[in-house]
N, C-alpha and C. Protein backbone atom coordinates (compact mmCIF):
# COMPACT_ATOMS: atom_id res chain seq x y z
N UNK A 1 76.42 114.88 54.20
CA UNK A 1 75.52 113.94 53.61
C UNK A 1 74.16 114.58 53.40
N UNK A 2 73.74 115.18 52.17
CA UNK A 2 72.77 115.74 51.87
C UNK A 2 71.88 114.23 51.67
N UNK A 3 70.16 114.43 51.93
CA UNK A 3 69.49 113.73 51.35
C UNK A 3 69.03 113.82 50.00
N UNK A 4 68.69 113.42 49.10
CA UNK A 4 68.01 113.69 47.72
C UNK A 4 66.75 113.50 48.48
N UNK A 5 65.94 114.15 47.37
CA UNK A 5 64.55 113.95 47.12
C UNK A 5 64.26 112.42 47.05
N UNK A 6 64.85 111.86 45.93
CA UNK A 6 64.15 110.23 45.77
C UNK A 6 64.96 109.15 47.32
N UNK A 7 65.40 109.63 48.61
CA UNK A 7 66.22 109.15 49.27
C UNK A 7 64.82 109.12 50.36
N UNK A 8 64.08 109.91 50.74
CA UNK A 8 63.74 110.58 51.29
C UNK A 8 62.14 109.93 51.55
N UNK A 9 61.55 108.73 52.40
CA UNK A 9 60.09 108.48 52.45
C UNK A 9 59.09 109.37 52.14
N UNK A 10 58.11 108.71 51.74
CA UNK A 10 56.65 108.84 51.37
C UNK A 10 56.33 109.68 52.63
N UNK A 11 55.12 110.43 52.65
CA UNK A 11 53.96 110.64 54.04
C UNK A 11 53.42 109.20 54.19
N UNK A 12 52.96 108.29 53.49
CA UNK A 12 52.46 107.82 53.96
C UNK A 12 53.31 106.80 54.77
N UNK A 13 54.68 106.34 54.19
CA UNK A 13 55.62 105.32 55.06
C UNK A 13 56.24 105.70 56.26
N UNK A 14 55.95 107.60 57.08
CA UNK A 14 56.40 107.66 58.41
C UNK A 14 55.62 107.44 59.10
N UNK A 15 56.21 107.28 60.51
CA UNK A 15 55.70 106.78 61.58
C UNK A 15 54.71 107.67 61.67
N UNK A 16 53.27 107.02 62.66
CA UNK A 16 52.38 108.41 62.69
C UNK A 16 52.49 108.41 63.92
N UNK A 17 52.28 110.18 64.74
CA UNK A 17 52.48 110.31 65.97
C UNK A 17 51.23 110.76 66.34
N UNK A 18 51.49 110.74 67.90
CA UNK A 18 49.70 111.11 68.15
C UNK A 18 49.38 112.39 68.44
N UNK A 19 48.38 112.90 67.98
CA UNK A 19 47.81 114.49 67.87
C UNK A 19 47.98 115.37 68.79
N UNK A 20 48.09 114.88 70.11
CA UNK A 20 48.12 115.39 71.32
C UNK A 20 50.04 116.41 71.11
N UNK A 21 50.67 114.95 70.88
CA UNK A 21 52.19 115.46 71.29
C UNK A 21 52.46 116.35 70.09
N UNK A 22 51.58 115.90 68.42
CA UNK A 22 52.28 116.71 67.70
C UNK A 22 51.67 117.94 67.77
N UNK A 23 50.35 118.46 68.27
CA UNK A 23 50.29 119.62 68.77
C UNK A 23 51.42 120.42 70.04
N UNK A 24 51.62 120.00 70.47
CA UNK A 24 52.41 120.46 71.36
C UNK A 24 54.05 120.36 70.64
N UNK A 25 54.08 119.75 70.33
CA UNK A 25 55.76 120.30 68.90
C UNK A 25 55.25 121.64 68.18
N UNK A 26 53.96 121.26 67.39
CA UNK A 26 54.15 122.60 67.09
C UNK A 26 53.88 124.14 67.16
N UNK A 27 53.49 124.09 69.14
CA UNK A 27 53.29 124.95 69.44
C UNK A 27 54.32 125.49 70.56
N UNK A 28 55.44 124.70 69.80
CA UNK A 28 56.72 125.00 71.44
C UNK A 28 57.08 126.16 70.66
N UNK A 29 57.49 127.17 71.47
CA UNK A 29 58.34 128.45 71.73
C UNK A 29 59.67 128.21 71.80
N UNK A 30 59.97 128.22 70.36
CA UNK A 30 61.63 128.53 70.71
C UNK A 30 62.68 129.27 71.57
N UNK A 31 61.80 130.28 71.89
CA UNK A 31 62.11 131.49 72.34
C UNK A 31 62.66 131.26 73.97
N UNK A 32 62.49 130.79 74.57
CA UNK A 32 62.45 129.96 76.02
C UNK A 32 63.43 129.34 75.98
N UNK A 33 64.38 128.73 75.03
CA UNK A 33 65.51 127.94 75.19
C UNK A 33 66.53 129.18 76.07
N UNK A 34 67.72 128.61 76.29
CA UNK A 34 69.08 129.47 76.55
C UNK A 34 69.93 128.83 75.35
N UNK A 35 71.05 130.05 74.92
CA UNK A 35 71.77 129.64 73.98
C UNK A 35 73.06 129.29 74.91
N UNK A 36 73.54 127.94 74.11
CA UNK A 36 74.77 127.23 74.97
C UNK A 36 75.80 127.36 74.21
N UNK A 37 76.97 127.66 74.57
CA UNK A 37 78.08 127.32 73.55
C UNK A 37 78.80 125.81 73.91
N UNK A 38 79.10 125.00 73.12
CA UNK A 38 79.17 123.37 73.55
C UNK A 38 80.63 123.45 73.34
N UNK A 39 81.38 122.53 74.04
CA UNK A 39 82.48 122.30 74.12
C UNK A 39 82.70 121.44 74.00
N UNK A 40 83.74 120.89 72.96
CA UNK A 40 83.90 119.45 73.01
C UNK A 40 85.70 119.28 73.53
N UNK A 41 85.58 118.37 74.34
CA UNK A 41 86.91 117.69 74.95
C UNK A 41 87.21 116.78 74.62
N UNK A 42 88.34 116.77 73.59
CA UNK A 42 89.16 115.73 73.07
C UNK A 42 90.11 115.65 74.20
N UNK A 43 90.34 114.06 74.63
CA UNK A 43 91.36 114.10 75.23
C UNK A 43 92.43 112.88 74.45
N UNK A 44 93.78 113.84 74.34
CA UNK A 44 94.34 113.19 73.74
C UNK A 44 95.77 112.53 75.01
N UNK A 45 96.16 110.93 73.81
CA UNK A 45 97.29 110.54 74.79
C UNK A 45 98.35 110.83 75.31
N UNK A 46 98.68 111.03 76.53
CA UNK A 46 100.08 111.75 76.70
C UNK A 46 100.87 110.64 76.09
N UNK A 47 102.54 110.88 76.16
CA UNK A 47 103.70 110.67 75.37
C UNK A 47 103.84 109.26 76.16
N UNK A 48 103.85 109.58 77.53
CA UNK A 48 103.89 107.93 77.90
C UNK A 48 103.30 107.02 77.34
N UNK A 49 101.44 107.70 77.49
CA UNK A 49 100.41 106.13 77.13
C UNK A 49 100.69 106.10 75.67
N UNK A 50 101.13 106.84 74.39
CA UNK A 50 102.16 107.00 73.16
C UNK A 50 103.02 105.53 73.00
N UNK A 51 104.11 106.41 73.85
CA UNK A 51 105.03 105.42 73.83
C UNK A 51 104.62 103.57 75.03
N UNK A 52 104.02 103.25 75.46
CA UNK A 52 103.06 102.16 75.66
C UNK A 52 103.03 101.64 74.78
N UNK A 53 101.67 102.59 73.98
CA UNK A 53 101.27 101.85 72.97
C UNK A 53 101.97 100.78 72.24
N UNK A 54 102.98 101.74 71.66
CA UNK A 54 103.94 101.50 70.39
C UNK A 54 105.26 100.08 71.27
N UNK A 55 105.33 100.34 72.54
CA UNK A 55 106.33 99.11 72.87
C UNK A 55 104.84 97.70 72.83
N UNK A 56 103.84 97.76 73.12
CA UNK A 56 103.41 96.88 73.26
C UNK A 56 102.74 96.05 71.95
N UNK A 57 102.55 97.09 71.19
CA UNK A 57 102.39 96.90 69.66
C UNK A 57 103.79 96.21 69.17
N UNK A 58 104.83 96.26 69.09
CA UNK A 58 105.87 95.81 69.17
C UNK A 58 105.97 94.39 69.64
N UNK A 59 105.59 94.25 70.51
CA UNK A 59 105.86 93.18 71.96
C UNK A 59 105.14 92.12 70.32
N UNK A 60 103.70 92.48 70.50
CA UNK A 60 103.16 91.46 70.11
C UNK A 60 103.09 91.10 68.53
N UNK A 61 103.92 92.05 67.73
CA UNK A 61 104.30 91.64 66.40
C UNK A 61 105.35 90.58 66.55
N UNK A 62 106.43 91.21 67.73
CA UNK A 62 107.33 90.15 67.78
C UNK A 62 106.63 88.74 67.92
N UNK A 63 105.80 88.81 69.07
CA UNK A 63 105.03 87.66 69.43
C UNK A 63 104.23 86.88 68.19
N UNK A 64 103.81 87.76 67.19
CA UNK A 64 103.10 86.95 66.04
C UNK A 64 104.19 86.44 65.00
N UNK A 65 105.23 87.33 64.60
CA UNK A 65 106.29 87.01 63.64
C UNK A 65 107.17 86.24 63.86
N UNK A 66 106.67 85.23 65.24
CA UNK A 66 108.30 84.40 65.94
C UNK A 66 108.30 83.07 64.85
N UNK A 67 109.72 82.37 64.96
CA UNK A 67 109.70 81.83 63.83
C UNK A 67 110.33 80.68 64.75
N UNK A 68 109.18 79.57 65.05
CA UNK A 68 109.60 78.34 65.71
C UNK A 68 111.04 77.27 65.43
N UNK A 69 110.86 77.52 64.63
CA UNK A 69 112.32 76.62 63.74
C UNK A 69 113.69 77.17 64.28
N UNK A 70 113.70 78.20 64.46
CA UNK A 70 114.77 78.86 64.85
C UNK A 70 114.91 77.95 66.47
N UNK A 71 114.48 77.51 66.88
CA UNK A 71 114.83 76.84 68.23
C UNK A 71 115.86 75.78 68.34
N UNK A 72 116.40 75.72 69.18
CA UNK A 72 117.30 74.27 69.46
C UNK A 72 116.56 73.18 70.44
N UNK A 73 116.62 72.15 69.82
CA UNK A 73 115.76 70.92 70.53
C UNK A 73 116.86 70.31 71.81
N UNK A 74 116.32 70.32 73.06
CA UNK A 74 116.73 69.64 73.81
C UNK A 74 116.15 68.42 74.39
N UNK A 75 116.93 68.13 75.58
CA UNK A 75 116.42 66.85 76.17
C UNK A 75 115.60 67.07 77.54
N UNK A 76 114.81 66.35 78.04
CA UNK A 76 114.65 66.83 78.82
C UNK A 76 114.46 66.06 80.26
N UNK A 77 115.63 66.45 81.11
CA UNK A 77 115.58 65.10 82.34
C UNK A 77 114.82 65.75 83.43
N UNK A 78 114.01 63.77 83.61
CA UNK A 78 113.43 64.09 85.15
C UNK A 78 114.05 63.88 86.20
N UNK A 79 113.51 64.49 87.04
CA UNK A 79 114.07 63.95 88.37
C UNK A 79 113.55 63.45 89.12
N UNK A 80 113.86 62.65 90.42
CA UNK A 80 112.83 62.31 91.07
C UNK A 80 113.02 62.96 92.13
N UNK A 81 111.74 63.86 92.59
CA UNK A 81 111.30 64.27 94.06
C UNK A 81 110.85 63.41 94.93
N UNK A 82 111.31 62.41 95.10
CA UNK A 82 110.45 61.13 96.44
C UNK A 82 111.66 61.33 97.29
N UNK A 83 111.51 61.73 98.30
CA UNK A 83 112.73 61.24 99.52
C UNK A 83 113.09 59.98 99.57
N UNK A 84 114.39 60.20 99.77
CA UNK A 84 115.07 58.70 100.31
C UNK A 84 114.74 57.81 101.50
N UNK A 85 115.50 56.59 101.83
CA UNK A 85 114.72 55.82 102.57
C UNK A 85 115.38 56.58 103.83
N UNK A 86 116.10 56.83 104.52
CA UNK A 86 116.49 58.15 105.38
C UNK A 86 115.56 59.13 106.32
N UNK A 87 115.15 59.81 105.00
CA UNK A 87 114.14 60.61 105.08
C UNK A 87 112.63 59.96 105.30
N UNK A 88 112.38 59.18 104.79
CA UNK A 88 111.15 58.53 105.24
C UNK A 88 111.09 58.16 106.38
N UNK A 89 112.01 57.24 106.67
CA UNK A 89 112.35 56.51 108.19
C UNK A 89 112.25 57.65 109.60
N UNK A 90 112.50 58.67 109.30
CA UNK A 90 112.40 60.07 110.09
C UNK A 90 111.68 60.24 110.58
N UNK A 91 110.65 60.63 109.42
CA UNK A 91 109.68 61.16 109.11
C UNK A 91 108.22 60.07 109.86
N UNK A 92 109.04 58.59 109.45
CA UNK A 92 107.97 57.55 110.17
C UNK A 92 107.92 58.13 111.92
N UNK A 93 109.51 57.85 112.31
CA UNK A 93 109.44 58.19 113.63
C UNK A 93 108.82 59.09 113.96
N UNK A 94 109.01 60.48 113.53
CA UNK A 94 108.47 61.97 114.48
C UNK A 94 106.99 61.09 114.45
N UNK A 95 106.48 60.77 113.45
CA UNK A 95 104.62 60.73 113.31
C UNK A 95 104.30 59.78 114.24
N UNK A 96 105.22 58.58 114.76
CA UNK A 96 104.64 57.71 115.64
C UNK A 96 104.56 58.30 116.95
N UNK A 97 105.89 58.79 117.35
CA UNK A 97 106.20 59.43 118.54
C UNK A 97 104.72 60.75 118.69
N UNK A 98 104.45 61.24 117.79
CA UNK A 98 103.23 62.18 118.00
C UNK A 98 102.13 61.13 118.04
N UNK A 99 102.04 60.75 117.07
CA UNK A 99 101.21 59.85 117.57
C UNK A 99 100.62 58.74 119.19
N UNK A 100 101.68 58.96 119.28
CA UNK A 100 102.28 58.37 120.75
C UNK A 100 101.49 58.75 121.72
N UNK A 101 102.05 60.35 121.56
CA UNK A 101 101.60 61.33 122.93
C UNK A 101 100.38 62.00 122.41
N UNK A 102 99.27 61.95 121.52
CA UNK A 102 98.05 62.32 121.29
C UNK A 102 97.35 61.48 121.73
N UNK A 103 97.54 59.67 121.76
CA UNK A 103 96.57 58.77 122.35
C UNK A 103 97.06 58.21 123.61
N UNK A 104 98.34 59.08 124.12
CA UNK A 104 98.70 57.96 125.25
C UNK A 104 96.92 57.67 126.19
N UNK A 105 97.18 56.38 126.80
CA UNK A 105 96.48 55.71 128.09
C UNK A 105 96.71 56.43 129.35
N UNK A 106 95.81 57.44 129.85
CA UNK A 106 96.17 57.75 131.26
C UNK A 106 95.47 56.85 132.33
N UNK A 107 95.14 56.41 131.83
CA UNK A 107 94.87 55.28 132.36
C UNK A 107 95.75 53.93 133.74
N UNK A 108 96.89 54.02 132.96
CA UNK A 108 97.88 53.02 133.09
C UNK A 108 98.90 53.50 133.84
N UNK A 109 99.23 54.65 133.84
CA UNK A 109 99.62 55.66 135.00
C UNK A 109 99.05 55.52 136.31
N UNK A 110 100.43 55.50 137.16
CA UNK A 110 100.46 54.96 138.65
C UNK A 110 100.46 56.46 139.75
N UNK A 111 99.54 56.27 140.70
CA UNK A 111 99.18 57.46 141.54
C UNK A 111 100.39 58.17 141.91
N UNK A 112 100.84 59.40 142.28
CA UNK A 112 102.47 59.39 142.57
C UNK A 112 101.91 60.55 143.58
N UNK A 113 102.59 60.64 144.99
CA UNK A 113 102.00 61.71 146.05
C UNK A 113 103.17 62.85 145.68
N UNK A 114 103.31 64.21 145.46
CA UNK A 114 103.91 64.97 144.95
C UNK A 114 104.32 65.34 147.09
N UNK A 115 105.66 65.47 147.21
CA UNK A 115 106.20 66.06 148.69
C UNK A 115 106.76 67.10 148.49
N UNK A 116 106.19 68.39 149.24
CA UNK A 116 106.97 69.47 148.79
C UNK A 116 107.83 69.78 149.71
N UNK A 117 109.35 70.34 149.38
CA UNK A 117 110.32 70.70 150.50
C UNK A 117 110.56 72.12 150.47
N UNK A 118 110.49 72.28 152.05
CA UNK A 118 110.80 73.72 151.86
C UNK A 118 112.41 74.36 152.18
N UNK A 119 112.55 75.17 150.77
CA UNK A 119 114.04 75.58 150.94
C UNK A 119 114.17 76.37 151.67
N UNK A 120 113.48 77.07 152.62
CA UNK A 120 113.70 78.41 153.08
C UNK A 120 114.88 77.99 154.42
N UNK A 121 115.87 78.48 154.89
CA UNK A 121 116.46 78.36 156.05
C UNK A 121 115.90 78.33 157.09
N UNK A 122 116.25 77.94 158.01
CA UNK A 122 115.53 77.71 159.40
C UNK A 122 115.42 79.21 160.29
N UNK A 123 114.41 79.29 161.15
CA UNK A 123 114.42 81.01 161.70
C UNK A 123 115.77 81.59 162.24
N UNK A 124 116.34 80.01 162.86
CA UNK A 124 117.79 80.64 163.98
C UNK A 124 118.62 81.24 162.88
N UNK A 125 118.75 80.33 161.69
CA UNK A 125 119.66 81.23 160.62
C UNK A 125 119.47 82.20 160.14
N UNK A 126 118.11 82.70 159.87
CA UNK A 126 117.85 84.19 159.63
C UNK A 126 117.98 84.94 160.74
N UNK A 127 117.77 84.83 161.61
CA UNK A 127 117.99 85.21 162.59
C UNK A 127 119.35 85.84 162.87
N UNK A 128 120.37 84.94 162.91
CA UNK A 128 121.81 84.84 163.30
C UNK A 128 122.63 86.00 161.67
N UNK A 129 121.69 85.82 160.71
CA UNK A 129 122.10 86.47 159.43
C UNK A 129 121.89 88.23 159.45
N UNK A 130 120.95 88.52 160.11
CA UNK A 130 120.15 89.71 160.60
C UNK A 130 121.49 90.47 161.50
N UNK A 131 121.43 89.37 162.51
CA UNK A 131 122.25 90.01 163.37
C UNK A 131 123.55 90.42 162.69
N UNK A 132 124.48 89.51 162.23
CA UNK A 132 125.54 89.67 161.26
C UNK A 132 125.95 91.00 160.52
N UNK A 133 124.65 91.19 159.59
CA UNK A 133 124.08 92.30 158.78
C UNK A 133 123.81 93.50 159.82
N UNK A 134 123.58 93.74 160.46
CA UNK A 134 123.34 95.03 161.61
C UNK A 134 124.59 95.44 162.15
N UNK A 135 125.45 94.21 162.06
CA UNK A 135 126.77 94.50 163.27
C UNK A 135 127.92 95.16 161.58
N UNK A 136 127.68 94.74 160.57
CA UNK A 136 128.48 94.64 159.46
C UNK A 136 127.81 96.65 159.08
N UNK A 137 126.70 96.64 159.25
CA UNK A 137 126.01 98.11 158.88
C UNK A 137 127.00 99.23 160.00
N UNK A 138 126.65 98.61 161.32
CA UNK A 138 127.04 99.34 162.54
C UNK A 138 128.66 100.26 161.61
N UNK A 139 129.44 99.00 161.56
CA UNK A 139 130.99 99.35 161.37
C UNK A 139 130.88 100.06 159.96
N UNK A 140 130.31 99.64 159.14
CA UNK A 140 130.11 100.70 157.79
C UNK A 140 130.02 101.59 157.95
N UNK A 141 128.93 102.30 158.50
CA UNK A 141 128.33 103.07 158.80
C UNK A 141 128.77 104.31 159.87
N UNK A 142 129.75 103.62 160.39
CA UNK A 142 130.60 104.56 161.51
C UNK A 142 130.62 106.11 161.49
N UNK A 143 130.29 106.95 162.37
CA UNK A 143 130.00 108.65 162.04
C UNK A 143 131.35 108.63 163.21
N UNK A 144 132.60 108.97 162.70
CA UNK A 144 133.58 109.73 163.59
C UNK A 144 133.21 110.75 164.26
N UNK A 145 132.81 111.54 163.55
CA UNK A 145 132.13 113.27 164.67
C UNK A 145 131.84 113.06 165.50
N UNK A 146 130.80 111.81 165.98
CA UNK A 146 130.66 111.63 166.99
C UNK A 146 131.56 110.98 168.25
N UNK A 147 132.34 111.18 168.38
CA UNK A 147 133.98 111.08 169.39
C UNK A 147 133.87 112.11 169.60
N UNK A 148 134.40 112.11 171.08
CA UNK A 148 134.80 113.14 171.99
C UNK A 148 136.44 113.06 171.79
N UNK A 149 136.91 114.35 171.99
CA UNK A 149 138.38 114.31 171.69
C UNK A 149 138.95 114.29 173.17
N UNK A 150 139.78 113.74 172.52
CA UNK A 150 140.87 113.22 174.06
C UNK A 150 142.10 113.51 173.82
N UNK A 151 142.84 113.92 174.66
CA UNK A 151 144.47 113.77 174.65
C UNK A 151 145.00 112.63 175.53
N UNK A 152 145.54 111.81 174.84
CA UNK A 152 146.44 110.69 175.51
C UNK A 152 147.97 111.33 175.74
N UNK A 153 148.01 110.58 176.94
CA UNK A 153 149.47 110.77 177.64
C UNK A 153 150.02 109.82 178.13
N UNK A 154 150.98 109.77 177.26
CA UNK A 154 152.00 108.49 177.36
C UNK A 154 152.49 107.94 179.14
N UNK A 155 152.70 107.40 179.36
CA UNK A 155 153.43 106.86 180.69
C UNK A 155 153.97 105.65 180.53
N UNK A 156 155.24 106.16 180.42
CA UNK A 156 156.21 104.91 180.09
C UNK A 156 157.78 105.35 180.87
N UNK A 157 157.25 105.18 182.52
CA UNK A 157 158.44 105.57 183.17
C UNK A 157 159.61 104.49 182.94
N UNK A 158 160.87 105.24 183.01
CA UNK A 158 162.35 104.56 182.41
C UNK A 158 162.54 104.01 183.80
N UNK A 159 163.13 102.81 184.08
CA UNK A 159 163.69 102.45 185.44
C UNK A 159 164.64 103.41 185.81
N UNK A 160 165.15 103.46 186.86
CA UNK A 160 166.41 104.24 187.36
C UNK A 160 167.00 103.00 187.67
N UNK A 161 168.51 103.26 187.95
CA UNK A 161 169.61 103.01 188.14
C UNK A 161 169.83 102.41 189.10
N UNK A 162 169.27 102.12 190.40
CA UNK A 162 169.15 101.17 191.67
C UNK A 162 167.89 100.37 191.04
N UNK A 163 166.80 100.62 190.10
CA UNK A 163 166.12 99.97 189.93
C UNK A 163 166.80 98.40 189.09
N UNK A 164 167.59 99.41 187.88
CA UNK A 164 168.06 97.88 187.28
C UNK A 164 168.95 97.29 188.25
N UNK A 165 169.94 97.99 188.76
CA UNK A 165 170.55 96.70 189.77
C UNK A 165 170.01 95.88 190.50
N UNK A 166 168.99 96.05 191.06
CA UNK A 166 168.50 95.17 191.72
C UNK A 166 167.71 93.97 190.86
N UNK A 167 167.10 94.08 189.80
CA UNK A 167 166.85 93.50 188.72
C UNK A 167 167.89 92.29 188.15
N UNK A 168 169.40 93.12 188.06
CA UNK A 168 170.36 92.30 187.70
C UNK A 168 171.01 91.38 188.85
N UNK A 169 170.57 91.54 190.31
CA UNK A 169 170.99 91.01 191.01
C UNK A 169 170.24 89.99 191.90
N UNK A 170 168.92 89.90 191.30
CA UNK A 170 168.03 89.18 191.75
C UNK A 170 167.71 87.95 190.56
């Protein structure tokens, strides 16, 4: 876009600047800059955000080009969500019964002396249980090694022969 000459304001229709700054424009030193090489970064869409695009562009042509008529008219039944009398009646009870026990009267409640019993057995029975348990350990517990060895010897004299007669004759 070149300007023309006749495109192009008067001196007298630009802005005027003040003497100070335009001295100092035109006494800047070019020379003092650094030279940059500029880069420009296009970033372009990958194939996914691509293909996005194009399904959702889609989506919503469908969405503009839909053609209402094409529908089938139905009916449409209500139902009723109110519980039955069943269910209400229930529902009355639980709330009274809570109700019940959030305002009971403690009032009206009679003193009651709480008696405590004690289960424990009597001493003679622990006692007698102890012993039991010691005598039941004793025999468990039995260490044979400790026996002295013995030889037993039979004595089982046979009668003699004047012995039984006299036996049989008495």
């Amino acid at each position: 876009m070149a300007c023309s000459v006749s495109d192009t304001p008067s001196l007298k229709d630009l802005p005027k600047v003040a003497t100070d700054l335009k001295s100092q424009l035109e006494g800047f030193n070019t020379s003092c800059l650094r030279d940059v090489d500029t880069n420009e970064k296009i970033v372009l869409p990958s194939a996914e955000d691509v293909a996005t695009e194009k399904n959702q562009k889609s989506l919503f042509d469908g969405i503009e080009k839909f053609d209402a008529s094409r529908l089938k008219h139905t009916e449409t039944q209500e139902k009723n969500p109110l519980p039955d009398k069943d269910v209400v009646a229930a529902e009355k009870a639980h709330q009274n019964l809570l109700d019940g026990v959030e305002h009971f009267d403690k009032t009206q409640m009679k003193h009651a002396t709480t008696e405590e019993k004690n289960p424990l057995p009597p001493i003679e029975a622990i006692e007698a249980e102890k012993e039991k348990n010691k005598f039941l350990n004793g025999i468990e517990n039995f260490d044979p090694s400790k026996l002295k060895h013995t030889e037993t010897c039979e004595k089982n004299p046979l009668p003699t022969k004047d012995v039984i007669e006299q036996e049989k004759t008495a």
